[in-house]
Protein backbone atom coordinates (compact mmCIF):
# COMPACT_ATOMS: atom_id res chain seq x y z
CA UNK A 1 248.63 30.20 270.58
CA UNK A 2 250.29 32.44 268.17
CA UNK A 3 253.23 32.50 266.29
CA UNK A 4 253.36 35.72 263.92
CA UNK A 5 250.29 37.74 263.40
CA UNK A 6 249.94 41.38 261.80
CA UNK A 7 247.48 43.83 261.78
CA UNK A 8 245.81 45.48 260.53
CA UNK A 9 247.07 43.14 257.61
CA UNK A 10 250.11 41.79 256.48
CA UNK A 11 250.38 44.09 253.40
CA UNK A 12 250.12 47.16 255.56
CA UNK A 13 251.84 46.02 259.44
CA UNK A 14 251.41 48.43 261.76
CA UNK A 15 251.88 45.86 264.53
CA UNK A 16 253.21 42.37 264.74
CA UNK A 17 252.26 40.42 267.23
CA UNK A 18 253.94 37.13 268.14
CA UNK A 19 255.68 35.01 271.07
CA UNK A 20 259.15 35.01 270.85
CA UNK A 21 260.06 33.17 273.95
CA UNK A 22 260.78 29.78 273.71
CA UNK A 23 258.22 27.74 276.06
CA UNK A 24 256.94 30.91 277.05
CA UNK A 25 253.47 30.77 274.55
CA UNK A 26 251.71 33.33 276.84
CA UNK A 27 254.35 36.33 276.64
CA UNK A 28 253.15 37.68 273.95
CA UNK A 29 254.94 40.63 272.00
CA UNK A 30 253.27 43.53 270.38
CA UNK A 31 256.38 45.16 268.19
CA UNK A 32 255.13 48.53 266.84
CA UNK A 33 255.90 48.74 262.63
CA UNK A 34 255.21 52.38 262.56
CA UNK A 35 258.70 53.51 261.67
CA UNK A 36 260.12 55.46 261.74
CA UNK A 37 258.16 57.70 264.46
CA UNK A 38 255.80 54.86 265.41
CA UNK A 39 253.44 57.92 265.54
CA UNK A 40 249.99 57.59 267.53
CA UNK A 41 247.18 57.73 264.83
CA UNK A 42 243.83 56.77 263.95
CA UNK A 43 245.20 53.53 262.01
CA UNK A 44 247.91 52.53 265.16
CA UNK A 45 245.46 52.50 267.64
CA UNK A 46 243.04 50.63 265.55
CA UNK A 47 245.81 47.85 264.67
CA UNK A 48 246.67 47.59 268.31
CA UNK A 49 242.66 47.78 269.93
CA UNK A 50 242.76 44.75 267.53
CA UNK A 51 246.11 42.75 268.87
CA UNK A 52 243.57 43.41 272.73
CA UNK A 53 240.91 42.12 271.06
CA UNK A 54 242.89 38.74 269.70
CA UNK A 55 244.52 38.20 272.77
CA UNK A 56 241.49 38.73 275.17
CA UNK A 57 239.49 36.33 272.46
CA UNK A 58 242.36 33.59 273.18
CA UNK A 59 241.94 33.69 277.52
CA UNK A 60 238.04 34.27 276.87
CA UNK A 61 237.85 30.66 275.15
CA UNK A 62 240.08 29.24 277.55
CA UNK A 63 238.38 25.63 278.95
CA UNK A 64 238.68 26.24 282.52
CA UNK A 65 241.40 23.70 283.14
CA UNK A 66 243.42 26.07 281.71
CA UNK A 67 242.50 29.10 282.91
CA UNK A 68 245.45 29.79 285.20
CA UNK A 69 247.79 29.54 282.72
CA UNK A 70 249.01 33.00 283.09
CA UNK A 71 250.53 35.52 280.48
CA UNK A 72 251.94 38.81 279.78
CA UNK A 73 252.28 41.66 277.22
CA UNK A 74 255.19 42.99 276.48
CA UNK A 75 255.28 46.48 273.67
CA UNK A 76 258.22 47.23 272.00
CA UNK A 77 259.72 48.63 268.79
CA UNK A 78 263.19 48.18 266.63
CA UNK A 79 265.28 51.02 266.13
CA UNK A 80 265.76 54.83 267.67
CA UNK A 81 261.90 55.35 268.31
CA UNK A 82 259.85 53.21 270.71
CA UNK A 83 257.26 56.25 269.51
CA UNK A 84 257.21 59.89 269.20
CA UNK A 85 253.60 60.82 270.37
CA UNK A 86 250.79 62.03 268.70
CA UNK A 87 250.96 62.83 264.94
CA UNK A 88 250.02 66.54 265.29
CA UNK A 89 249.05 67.06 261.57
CA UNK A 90 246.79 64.07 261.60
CA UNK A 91 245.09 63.52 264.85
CA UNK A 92 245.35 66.24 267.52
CA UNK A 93 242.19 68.10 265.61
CA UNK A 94 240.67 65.03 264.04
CA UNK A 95 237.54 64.01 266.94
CA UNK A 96 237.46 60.09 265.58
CA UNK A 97 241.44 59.99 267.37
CA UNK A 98 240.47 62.17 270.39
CA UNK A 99 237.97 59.51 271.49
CA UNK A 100 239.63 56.61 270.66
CA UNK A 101 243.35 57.49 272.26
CA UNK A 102 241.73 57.91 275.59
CA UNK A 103 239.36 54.75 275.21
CA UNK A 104 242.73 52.41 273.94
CA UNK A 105 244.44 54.22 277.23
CA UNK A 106 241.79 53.06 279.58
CA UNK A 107 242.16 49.67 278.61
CA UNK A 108 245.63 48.94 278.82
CA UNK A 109 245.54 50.44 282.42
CA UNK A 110 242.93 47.75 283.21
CA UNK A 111 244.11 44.83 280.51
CA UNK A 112 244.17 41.17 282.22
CA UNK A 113 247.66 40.92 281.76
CA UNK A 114 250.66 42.32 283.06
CA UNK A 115 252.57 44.55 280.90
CA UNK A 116 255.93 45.98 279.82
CA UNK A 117 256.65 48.89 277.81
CA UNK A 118 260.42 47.48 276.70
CA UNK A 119 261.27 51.27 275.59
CA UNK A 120 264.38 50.47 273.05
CA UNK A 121 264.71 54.36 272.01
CA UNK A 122 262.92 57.56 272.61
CA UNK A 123 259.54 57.89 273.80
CA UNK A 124 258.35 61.21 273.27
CA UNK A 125 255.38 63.39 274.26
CA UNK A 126 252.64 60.86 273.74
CA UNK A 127 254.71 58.14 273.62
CA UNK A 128 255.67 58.51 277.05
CA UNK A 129 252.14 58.49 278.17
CA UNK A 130 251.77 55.27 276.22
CA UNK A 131 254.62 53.50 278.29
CA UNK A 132 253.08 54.91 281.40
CA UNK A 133 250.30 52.91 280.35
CA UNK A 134 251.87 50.03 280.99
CA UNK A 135 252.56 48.44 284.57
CA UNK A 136 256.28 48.28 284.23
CA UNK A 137 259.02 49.85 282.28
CA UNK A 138 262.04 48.37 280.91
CA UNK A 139 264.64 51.06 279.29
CA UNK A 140 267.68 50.87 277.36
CA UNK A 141 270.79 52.71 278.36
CA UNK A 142 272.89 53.46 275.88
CA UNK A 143 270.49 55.33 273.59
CA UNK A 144 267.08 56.87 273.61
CA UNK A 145 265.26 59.42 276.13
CA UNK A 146 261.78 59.23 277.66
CA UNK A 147 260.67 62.83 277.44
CA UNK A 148 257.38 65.24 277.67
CA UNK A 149 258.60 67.48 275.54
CA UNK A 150 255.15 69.29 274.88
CA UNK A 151 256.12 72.30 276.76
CA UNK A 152 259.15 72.70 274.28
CA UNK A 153 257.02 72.50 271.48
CA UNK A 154 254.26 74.70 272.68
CA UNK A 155 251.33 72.16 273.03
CA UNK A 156 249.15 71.48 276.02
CA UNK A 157 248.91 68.01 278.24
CA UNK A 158 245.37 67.20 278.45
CA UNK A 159 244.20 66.86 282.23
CA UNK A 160 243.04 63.04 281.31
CA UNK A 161 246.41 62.23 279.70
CA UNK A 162 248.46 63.89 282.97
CA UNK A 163 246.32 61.35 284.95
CA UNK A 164 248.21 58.48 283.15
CA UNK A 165 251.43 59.85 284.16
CA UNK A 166 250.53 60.09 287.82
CA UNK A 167 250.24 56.63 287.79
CA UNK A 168 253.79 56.19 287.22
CA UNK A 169 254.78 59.60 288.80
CA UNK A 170 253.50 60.90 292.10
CA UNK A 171 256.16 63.03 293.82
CA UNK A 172 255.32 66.79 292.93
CA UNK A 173 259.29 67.58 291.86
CA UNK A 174 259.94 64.87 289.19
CA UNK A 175 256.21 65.86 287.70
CA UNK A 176 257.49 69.60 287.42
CA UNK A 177 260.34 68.47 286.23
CA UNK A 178 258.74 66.23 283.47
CA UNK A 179 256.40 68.49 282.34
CA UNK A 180 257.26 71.76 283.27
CA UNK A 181 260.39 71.52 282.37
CA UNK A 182 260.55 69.09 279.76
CA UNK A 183 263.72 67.25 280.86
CA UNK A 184 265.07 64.27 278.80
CA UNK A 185 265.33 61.64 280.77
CA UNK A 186 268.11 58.77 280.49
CA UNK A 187 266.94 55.06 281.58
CA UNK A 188 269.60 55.43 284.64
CA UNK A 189 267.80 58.90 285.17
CA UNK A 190 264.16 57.64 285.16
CA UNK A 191 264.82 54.70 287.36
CA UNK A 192 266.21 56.80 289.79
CA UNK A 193 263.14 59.24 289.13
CA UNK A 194 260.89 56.02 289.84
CA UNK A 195 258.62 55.69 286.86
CA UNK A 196 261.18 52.97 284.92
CA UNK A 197 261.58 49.68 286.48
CA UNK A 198 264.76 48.52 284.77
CA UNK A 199 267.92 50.06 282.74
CA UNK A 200 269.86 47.94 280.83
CA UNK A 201 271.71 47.82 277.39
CA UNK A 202 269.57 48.22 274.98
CA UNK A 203 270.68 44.94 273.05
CA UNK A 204 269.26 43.41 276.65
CA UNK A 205 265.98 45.03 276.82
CA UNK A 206 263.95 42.56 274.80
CA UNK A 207 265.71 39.71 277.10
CA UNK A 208 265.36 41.53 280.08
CA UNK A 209 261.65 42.04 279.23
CA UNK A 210 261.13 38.65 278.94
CA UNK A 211 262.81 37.11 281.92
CA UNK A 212 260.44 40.65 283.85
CA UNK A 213 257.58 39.05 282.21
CA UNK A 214 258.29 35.21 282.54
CA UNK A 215 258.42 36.28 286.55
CA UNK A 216 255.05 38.28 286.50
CA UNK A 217 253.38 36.04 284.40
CA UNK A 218 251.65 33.46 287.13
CA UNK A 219 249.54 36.40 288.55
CA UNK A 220 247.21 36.64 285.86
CA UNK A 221 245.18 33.83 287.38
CA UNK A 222 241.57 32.89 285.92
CA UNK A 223 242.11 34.33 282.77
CA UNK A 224 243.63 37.54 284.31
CA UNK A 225 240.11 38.44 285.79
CA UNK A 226 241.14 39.72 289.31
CA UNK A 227 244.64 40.92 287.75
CA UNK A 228 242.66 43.20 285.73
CA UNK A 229 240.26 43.98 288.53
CA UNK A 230 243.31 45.26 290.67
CA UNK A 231 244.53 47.33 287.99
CA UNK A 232 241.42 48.85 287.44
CA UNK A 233 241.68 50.16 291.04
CA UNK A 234 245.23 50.92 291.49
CA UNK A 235 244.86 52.89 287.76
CA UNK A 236 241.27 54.44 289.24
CA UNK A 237 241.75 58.20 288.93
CA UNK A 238 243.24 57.66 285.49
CA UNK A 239 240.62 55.28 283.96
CA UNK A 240 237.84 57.61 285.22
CA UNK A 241 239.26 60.79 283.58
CA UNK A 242 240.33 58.95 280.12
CA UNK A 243 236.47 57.87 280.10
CA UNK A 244 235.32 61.57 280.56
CA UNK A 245 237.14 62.04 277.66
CA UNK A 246 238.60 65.58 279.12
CA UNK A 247 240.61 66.27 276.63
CA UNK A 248 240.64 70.30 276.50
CA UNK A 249 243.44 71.34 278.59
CA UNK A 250 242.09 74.24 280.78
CA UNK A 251 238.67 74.02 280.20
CA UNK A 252 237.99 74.37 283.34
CA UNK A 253 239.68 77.87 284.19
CA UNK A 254 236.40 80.12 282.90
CA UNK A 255 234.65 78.77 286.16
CA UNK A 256 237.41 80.53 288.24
């Protein structure tokens, strides 16, 4: 179905997207190229809206003798950043990125496929919230925290962004303890915490990924359509405040 594809282009990757997996042509990987910080912006999102787009153009044109053939979509990166967040010069002001981070959000909460955030470094701030937005997490051990550090830093978690979080987090202590506190979590830390599914080495977690995703991938039946439909529900209170776009932290105090 695919073998190597980049986008937005191959003279300017931002995100590959291949299948790596021998005899597995439905796991697909999206590795982010953004390095060193892998840094949420206007031209990340658009490169990955457009690796959704490709692969829901692929199980939209499926004949339907095929369409149980299953799949899964795994994110990663190389290095010491899976990503660092939002770019704060270049898109927490700019309104093009505050509409489209919540919209690209939303989707991957409700894509057709399974997915796995296989978090080889740190995942800061926004990057957090972007493995949140995935249905499992797979973290490497030896190096690399998960982190909201926005509290250290001085910058507000938008209500709609929080919402992502809760899908991963619910218990009230390890939520003030994320982002009240800040605290850098290892992979042994957050899988005890309950938002990370797996910690392993990190020279396993692309393997470890893969065998996770080889084992979810027959539940994306029919092209993924009740998959999707499930996520929708189970992500609910998330999806609904990403698409009311609520992205002033507060706003609502002046009616107290």
């Amino acid at each position: 179905m695919t073998t190597e594809l980049y986008f937005p282009n191959l003279q300017n990757p931002l995100v590959k997207l291949h299948t790596p997996f021998p005899g597995k042509p439905t796991i697909f990987v999206a590795e982010l190229l953004g390095l060193p910080g892998n840094w949420l912006t206007i031209a990340l999102l658009d490169a990955y809206t457009a690796v959704l787009d490709h692969i829901d153009n692929i199980y939209n044109n499926l004949e339907d003798s095929r369409k149980n053939i299953g799949g899964c979509l795994i994110t990663t990166s190389t290095g010491k950043i899976f990503s660092n967040g939002v770019h704060l010069e270049e898109s927490i002001d700019n309104p093009v990125f505050l509409k489209m981070l919540p919209l690209f959000l939303a989707r991957l909460l409700h894509f057709r496929l399974p997915t796995i955030a296989a978090v080889n470094g740190h995942a800061f701030a926004g990057g957090f919230v972007l493995a949140c937005a995935h249905d499992y997490i797979v973290m490497g051990n030896e190096k690399g925290y998960m982190c909201m550090n926005d509290v250290l830093i001085e910058v507000t978690v938008h209500s709609c962004l929080l919402e992502v979080i809760r899908t991963k987090i619910s218990s009230p202590l390890v939520l003030n303890k994320t982002i009240l506190e800040g605290h850098r979590y290892t992979a042994d830390q957050a899988v005890k915490a309950g938002f990370v599914s797996k910690s392993v080495p990190n020279g396993k977690v692309m393997e470890t990924a893969g065998e996770l995703a080889d084992s979810l991938s027959h539940l994306a039946l029919n092209k993924g359509y009740v998959f999707g439909l499930l996520k929708a529900e189970k992500n609910k209170n998330a999806i609904k405040a990403l698409m009311e776009n609520d992205l002033v932290a507060g706003s609502y105090l002046s009616k107290i």
